[in-house]
N, C-alpha and C. Protein backbone atom coordinates (compact mmCIF):
# COMPACT_ATOMS: atom_id res chain seq x y z
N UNK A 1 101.95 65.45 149.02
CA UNK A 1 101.11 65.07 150.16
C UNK A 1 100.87 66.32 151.00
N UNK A 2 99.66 66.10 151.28
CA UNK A 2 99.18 68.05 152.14
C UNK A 2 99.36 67.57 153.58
N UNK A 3 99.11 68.80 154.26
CA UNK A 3 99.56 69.10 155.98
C UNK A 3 98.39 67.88 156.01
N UNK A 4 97.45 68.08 156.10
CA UNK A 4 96.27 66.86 156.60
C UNK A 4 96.31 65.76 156.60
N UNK A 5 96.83 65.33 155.40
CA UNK A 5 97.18 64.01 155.40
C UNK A 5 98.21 63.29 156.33
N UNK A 6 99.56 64.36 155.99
CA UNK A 6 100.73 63.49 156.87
C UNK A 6 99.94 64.04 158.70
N UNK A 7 98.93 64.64 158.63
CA UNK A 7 98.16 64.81 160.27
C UNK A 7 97.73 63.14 160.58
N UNK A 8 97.27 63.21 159.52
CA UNK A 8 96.06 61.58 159.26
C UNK A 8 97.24 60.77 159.88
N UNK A 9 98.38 60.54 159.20
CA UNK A 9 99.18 59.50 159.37
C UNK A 9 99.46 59.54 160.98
N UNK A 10 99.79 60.73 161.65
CA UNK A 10 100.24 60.73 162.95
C UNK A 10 99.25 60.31 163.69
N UNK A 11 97.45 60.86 163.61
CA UNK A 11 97.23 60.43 164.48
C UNK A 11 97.13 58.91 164.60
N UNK A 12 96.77 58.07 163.50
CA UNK A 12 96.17 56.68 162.80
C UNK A 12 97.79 56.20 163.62
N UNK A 13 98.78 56.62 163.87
CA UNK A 13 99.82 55.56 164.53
C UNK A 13 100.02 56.21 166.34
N UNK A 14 99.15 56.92 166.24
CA UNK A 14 99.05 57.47 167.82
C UNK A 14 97.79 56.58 168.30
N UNK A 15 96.80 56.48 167.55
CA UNK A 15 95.63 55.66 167.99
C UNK A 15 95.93 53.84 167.80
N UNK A 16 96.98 53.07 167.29
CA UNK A 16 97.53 52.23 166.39
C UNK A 16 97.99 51.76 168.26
N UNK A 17 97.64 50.55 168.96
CA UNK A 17 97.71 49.69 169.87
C UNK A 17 99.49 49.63 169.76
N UNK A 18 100.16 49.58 170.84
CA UNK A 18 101.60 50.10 170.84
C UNK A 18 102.00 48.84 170.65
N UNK A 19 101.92 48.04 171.33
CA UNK A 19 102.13 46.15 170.65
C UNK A 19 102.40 46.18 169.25
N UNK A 20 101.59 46.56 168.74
CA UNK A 20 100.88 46.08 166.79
C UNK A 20 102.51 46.89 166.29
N UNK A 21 102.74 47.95 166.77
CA UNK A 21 103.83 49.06 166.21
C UNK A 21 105.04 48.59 166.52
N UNK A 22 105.21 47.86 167.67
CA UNK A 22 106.29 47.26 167.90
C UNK A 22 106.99 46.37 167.85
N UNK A 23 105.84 45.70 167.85
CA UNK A 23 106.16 43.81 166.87
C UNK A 23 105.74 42.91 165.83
N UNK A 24 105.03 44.05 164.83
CA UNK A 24 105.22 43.74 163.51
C UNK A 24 106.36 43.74 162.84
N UNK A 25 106.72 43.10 161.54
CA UNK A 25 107.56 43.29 160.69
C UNK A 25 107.16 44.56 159.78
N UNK A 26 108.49 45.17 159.29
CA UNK A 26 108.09 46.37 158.77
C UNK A 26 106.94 46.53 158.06
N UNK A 27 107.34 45.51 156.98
CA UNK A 27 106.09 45.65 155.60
C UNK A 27 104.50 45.50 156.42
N UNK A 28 104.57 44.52 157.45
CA UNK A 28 103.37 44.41 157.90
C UNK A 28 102.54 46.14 158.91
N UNK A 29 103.46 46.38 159.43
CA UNK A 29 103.65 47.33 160.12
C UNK A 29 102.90 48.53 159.04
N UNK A 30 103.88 48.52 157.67
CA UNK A 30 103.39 49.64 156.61
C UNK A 30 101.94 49.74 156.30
N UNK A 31 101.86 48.30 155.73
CA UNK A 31 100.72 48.26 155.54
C UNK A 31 99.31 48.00 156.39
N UNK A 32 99.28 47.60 157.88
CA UNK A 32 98.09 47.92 158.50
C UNK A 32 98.09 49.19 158.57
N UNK A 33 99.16 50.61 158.56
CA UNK A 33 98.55 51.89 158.68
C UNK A 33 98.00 51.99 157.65
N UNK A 34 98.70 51.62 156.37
CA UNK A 34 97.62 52.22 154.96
C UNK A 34 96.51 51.76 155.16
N UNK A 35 96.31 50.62 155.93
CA UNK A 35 94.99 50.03 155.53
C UNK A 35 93.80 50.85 156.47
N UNK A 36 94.67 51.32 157.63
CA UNK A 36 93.86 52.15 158.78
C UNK A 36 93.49 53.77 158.15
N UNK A 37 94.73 54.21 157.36
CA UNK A 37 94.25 55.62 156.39
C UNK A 37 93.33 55.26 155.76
N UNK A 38 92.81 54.20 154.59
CA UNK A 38 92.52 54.16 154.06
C UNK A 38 91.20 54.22 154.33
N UNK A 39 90.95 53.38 155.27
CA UNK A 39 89.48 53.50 155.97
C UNK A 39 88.91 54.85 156.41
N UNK A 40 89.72 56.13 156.43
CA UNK A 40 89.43 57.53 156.67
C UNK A 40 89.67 57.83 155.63
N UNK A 41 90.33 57.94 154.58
CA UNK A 41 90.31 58.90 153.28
C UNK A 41 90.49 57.66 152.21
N UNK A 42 89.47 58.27 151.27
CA UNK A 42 89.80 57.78 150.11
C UNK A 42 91.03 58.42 149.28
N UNK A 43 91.73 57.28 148.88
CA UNK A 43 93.16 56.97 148.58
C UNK A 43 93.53 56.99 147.27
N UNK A 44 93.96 58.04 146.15
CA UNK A 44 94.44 57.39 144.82
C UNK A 44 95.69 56.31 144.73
N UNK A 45 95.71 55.98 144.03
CA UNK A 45 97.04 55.18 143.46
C UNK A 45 98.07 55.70 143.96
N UNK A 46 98.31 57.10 143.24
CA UNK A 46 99.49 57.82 143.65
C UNK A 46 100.09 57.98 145.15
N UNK A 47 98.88 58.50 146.06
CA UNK A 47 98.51 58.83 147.58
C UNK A 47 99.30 57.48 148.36
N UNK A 48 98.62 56.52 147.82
CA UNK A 48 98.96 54.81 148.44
C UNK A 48 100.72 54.92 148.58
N UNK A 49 101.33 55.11 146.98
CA UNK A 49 102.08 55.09 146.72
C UNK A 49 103.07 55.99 147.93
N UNK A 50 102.65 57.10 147.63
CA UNK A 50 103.28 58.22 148.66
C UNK A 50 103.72 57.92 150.20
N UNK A 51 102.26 57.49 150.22
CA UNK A 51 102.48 57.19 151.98
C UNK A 51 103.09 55.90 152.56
N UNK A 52 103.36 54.83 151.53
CA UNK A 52 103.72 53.44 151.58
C UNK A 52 105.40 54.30 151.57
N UNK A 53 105.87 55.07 150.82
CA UNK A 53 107.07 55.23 150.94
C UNK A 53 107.53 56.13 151.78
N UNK A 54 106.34 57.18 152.49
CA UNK A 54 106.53 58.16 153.61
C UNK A 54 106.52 57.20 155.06
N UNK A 55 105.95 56.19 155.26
CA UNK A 55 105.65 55.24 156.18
C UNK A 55 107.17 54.48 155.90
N UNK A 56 107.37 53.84 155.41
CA UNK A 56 108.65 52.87 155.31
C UNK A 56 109.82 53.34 155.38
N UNK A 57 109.86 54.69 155.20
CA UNK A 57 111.04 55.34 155.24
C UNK A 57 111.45 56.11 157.27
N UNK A 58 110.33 55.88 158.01
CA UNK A 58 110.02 56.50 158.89
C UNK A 58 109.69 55.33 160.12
N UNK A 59 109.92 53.42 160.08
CA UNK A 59 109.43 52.88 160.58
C UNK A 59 110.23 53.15 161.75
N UNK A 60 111.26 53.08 161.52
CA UNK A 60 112.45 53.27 162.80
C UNK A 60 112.00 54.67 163.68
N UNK A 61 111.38 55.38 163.46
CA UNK A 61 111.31 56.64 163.90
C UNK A 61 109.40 56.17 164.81
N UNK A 62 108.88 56.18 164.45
CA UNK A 62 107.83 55.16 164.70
C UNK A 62 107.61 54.42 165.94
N UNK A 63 108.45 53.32 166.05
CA UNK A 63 109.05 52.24 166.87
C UNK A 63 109.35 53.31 168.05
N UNK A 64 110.73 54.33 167.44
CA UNK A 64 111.14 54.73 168.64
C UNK A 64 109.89 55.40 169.50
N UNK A 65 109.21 55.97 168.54
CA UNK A 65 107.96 57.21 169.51
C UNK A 65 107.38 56.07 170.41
N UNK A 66 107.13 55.30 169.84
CA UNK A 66 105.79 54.18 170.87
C UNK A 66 107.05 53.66 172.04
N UNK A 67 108.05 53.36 171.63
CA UNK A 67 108.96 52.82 172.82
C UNK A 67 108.86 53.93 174.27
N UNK A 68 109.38 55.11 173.64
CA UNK A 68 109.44 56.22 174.68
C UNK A 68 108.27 56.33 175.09
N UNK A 69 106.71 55.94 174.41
CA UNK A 69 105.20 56.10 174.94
C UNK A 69 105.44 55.20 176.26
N UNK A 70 106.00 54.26 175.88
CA UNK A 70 105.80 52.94 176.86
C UNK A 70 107.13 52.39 178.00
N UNK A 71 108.09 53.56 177.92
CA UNK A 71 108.99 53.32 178.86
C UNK A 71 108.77 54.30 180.01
């Protein structure tokens, strides 16, 4: 995965309504960002793959950023 992409991901959960980030369930959580990348870059298989496991591995980290946005 290149610098741009994991850029893509930060901003797509910086622009991502702090509610939606905080009180989804994970999987749901994972997948409205893919679905929000996806709508900016076209996505291989592999890419999906990548970022579904770069995203899920990172939800906790996530959560915390928007908490500290909003405390």
């Amino acid at each position: 995965m290149d610098s741009s992409t994991l850029r893509l991901v930060w901003d797509v959960i910086e622009e991502t309504q702090n509610s939606e980030l905080l009180h989804l369930p994970d999987t749901a959580l994972v997948k409205l960002l893919l679905q929000r990348i996806s709508r900016k870059i076209l996505l291989s298989g592999e890419e999906v793959c990548l970022l579904y496991d770069y995203i899920s591995t990172r939800t906790r980290l996530i959560r915390d950023i928007v908490e500290s946005r909003v405390a």
